[in-house]
PDB file of N, CA and C in Angstrom:
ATOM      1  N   UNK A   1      -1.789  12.029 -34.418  1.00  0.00           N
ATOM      2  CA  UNK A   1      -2.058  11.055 -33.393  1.00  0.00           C
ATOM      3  C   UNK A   1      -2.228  11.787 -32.053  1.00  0.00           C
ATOM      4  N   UNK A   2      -3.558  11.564 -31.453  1.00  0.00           N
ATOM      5  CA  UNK A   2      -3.333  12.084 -30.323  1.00  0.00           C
ATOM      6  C   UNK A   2      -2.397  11.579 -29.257  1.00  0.00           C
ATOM      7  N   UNK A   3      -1.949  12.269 -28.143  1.00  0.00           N
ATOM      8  CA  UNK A   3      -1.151  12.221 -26.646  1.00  0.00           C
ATOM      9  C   UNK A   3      -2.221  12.026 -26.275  1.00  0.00           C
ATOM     10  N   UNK A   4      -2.129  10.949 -25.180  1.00  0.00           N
ATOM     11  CA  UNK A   4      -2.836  10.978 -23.593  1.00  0.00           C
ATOM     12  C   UNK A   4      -2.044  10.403 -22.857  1.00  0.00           C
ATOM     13  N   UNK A   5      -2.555  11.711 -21.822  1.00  0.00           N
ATOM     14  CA  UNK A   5      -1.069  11.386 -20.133  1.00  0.00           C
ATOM     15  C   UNK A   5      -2.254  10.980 -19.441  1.00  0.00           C
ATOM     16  N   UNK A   6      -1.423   9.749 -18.546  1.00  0.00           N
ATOM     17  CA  UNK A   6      -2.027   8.784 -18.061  1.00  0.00           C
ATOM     18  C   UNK A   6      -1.880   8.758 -16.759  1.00  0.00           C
ATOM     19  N   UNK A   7      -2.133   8.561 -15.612  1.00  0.00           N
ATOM     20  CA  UNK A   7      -1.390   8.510 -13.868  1.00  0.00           C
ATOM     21  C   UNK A   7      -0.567   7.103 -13.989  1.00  0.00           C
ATOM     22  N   UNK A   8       0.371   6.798 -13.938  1.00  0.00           N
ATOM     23  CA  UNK A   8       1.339   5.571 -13.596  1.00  0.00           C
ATOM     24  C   UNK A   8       2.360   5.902 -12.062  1.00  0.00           C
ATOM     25  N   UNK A   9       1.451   5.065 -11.573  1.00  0.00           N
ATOM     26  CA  UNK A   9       2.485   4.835 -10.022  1.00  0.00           C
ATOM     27  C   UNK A   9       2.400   6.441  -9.322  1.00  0.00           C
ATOM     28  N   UNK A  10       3.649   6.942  -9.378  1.00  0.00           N
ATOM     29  CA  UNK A  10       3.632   7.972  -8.519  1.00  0.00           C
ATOM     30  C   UNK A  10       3.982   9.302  -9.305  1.00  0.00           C
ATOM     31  N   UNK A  11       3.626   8.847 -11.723  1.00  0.00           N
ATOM     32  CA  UNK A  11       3.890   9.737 -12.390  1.00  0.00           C
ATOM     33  C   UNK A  11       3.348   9.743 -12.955  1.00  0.00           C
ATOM     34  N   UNK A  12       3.068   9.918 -14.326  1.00  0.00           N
ATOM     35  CA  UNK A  12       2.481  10.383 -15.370  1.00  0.00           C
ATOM     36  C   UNK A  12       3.240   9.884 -16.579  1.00  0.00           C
ATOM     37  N   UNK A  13       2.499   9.070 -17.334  1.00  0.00           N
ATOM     38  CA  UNK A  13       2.905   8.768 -18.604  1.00  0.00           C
ATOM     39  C   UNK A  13       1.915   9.081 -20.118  1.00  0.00           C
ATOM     40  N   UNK A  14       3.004   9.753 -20.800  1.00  0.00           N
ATOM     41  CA  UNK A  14       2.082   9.912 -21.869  1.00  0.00           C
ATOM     42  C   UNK A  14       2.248   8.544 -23.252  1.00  0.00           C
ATOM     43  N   UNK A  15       1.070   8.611 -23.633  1.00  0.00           N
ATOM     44  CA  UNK A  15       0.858   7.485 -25.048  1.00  0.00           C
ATOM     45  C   UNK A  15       0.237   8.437 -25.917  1.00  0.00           C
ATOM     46  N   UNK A  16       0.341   7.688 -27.464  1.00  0.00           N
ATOM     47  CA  UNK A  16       0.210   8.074 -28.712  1.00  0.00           C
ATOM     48  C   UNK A  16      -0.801   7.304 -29.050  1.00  0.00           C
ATOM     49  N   UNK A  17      -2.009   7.130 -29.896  1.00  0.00           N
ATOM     50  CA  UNK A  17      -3.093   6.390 -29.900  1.00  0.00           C
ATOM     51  C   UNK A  17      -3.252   6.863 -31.375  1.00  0.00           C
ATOM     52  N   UNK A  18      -3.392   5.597 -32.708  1.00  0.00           N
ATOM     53  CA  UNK A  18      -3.907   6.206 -33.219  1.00  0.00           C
ATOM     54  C   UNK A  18      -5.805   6.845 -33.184  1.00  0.00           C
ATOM     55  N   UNK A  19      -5.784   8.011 -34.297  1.00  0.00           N
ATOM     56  CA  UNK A  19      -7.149   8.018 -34.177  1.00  0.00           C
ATOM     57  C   UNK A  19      -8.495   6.854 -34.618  1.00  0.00           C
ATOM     58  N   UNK A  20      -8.034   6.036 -35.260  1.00  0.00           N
ATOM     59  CA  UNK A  20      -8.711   4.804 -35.951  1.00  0.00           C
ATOM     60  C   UNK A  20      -8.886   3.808 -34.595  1.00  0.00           C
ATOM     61  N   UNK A  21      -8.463   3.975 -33.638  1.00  0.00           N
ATOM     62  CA  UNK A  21      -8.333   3.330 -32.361  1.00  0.00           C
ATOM     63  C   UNK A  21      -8.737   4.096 -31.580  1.00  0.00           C
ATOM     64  N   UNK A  22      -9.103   5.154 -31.542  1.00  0.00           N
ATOM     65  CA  UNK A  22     -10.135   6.217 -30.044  1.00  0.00           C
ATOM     66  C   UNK A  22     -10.880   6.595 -30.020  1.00  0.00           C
ATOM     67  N   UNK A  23     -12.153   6.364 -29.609  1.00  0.00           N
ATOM     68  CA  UNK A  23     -13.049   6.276 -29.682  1.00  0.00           C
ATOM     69  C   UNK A  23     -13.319   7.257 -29.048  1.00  0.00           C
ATOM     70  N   UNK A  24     -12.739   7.681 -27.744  1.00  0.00           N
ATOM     71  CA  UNK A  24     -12.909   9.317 -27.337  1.00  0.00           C
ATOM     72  C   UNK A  24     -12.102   9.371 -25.921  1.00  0.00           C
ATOM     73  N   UNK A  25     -11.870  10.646 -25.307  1.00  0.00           N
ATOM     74  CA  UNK A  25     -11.051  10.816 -24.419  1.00  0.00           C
ATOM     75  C   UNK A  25     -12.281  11.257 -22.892  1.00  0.00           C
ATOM     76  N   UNK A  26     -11.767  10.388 -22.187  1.00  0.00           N
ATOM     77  CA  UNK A  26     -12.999  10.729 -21.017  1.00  0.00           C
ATOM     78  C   UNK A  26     -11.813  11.341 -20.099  1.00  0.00           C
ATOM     79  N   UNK A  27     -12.287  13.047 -19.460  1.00  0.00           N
ATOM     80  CA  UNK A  27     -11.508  13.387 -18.653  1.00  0.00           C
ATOM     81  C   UNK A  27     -12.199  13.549 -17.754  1.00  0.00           C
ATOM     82  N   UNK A  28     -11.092  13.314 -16.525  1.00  0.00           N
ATOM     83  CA  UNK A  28     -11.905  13.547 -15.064  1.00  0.00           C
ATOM     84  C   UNK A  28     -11.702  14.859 -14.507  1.00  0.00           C
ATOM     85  N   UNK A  29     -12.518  15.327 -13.372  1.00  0.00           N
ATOM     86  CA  UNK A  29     -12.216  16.585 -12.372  1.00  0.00           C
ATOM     87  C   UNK A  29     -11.236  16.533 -11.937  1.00  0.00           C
ATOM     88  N   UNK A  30     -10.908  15.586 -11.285  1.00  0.00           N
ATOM     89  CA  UNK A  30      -9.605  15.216 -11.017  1.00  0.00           C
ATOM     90  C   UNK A  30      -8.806  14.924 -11.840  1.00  0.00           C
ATOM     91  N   UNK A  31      -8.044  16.253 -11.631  1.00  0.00           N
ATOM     92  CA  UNK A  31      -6.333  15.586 -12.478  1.00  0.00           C
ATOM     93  C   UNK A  31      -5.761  15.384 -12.143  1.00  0.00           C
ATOM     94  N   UNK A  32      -5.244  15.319 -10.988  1.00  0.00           N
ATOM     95  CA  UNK A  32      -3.893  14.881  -9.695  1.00  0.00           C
ATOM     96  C   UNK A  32      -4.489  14.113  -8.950  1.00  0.00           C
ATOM     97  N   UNK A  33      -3.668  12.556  -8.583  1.00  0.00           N
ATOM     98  CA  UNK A  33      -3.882  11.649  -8.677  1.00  0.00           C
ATOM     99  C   UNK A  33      -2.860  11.608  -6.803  1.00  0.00           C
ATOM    100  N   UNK A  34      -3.379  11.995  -5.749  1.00  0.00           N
ATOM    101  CA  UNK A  34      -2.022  12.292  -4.541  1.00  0.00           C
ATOM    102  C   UNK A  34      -2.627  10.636  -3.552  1.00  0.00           C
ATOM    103  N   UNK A  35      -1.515  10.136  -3.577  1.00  0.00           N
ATOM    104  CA  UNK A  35      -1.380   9.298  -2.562  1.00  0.00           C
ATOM    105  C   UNK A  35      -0.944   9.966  -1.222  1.00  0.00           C
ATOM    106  N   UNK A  36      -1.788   9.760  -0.209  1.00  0.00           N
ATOM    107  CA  UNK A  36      -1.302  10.576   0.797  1.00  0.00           C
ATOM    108  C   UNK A  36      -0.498   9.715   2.456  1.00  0.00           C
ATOM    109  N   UNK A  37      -1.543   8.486   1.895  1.00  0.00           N
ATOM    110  CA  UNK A  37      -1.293   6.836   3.053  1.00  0.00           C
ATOM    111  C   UNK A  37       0.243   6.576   2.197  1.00  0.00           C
ATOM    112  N   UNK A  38       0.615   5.685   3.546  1.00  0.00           N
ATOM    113  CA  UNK A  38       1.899   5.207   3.133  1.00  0.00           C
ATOM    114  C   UNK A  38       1.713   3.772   2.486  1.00  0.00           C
ATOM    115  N   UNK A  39       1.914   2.676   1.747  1.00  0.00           N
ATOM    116  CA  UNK A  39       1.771   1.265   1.495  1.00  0.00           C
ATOM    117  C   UNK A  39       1.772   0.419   2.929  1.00  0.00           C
ATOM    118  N   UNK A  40       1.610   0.715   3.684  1.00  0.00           N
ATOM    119  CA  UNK A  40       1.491  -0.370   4.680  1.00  0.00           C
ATOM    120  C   UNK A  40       0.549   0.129   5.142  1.00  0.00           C
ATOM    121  N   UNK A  41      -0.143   1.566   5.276  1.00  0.00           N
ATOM    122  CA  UNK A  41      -1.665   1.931   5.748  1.00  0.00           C
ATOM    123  C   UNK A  41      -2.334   1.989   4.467  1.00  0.00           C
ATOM    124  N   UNK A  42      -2.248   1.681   3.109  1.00  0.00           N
ATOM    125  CA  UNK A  42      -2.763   1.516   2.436  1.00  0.00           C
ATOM    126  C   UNK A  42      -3.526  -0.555   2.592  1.00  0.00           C
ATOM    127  N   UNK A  43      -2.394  -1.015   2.264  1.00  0.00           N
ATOM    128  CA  UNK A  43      -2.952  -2.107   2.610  1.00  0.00           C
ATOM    129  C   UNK A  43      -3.810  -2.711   3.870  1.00  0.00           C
ATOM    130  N   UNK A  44      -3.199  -1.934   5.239  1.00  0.00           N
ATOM    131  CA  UNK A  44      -3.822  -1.914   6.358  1.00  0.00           C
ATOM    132  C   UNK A  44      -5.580  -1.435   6.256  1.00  0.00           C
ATOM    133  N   UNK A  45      -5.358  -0.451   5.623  1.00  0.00           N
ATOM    134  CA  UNK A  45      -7.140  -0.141   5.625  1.00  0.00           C
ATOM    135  C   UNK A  45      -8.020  -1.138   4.676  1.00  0.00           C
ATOM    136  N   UNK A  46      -7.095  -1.631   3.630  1.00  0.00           N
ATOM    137  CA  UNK A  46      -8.148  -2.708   2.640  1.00  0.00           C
ATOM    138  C   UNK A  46      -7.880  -4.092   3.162  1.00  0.00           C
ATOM    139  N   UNK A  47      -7.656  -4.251   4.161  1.00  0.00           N
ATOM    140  CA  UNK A  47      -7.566  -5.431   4.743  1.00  0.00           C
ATOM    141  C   UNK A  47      -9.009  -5.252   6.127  1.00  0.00           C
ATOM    142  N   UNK A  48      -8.534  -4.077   6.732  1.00  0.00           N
ATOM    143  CA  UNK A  48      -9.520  -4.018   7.725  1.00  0.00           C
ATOM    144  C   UNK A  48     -10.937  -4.069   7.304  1.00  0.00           C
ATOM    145  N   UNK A  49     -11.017  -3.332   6.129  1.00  0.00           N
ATOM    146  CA  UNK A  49     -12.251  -2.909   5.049  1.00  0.00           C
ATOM    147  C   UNK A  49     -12.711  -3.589   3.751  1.00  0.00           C
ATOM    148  N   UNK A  50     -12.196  -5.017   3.677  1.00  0.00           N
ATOM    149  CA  UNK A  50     -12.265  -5.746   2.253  1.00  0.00           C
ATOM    150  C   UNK A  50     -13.509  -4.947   1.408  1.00  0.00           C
ATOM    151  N   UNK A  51     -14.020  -5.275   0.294  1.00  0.00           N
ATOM    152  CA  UNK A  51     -14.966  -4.901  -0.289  1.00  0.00           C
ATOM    153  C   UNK A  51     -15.644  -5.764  -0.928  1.00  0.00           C
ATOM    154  N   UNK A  52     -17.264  -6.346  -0.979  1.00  0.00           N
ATOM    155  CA  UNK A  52     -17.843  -7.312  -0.981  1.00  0.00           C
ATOM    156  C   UNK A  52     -17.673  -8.772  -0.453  1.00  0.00           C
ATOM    157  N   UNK A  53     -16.690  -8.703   0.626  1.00  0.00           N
ATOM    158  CA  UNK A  53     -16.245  -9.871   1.252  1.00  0.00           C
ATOM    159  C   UNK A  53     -15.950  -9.613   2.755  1.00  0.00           C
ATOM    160  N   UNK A  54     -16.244 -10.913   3.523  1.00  0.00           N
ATOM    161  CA  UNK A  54     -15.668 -10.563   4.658  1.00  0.00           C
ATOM    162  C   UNK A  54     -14.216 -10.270   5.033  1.00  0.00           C
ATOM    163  N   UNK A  55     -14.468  -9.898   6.391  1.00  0.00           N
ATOM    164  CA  UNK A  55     -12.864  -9.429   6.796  1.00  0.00           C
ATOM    165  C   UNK A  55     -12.251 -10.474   6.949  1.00  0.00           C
ATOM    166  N   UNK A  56     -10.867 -10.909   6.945  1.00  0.00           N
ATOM    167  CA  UNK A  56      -9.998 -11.884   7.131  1.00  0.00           C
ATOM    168  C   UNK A  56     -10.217 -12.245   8.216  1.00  0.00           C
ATOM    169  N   UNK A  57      -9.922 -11.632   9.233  1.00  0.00           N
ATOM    170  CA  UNK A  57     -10.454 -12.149  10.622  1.00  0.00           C
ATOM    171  C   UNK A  57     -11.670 -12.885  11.036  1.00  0.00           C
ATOM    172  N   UNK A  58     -12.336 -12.676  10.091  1.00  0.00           N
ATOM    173  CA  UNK A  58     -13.767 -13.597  10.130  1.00  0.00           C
ATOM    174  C   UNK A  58     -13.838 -14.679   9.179  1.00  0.00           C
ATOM    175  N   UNK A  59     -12.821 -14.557   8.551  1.00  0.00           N
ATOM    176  CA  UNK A  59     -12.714 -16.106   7.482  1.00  0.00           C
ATOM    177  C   UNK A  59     -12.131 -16.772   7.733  1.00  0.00           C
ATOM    178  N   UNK A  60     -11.143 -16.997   8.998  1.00  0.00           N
ATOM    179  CA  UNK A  60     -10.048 -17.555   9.216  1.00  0.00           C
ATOM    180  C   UNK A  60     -10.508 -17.852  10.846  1.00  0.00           C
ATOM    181  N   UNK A  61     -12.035 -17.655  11.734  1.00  0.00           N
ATOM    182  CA  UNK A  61     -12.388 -17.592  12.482  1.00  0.00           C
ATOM    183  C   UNK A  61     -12.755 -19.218  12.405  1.00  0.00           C
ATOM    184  N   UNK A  62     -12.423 -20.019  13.864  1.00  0.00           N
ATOM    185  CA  UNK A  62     -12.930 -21.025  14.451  1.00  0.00           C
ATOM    186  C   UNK A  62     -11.669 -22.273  12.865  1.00  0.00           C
ATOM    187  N   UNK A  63     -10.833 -21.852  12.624  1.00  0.00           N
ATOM    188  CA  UNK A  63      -9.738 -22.626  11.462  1.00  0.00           C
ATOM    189  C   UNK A  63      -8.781 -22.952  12.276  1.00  0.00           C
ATOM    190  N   UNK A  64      -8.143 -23.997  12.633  1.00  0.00           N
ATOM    191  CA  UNK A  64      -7.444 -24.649  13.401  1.00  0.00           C
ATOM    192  C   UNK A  64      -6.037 -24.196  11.655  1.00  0.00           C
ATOM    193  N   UNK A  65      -6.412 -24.381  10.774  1.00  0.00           N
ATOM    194  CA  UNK A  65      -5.467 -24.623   9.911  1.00  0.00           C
ATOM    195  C   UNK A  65      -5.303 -23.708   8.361  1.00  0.00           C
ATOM    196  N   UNK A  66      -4.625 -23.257   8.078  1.00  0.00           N
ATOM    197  CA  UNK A  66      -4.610 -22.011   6.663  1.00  0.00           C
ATOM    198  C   UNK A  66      -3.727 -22.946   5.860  1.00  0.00           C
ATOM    199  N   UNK A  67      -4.919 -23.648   4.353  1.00  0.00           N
ATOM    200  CA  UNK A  67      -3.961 -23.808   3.170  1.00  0.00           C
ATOM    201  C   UNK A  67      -3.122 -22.933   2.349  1.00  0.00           C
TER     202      UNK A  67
END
């Protein structure tokens, strides 16, 4: 059975797969996975920067009221 180590959170976890179940192993250039932002400038930048949507500040523009 193959191992594959996986990035989880801020480690690395390995799994057992059988082979009747893998179809193949895609590896990246990257093998280290470094968070370098803290969680509050993490969220801070994907808030400032949504992705395919506007910014909050512009959706919530001219709203007297937030359901």
């Amino acid at each position: 059975m193959p191992k594959i180590k996986l990035p989880y959170g801020k480690k690395d976890i390995t799994i057992d797969i059988s082979k009747d179940r893998l179809e193949g192993i895609l590896v990246s250039k990257v093998n280290k996975y470094s968070i370098k932002e803290s969680e509050e400038e993490i969220v801070k930048k994907a808030i400032l920067n949504p992705v395919g949507v506007p910014r909050l500040k512009e959706l919530v523009q001219d709203k007297k009221r937030l359901l």
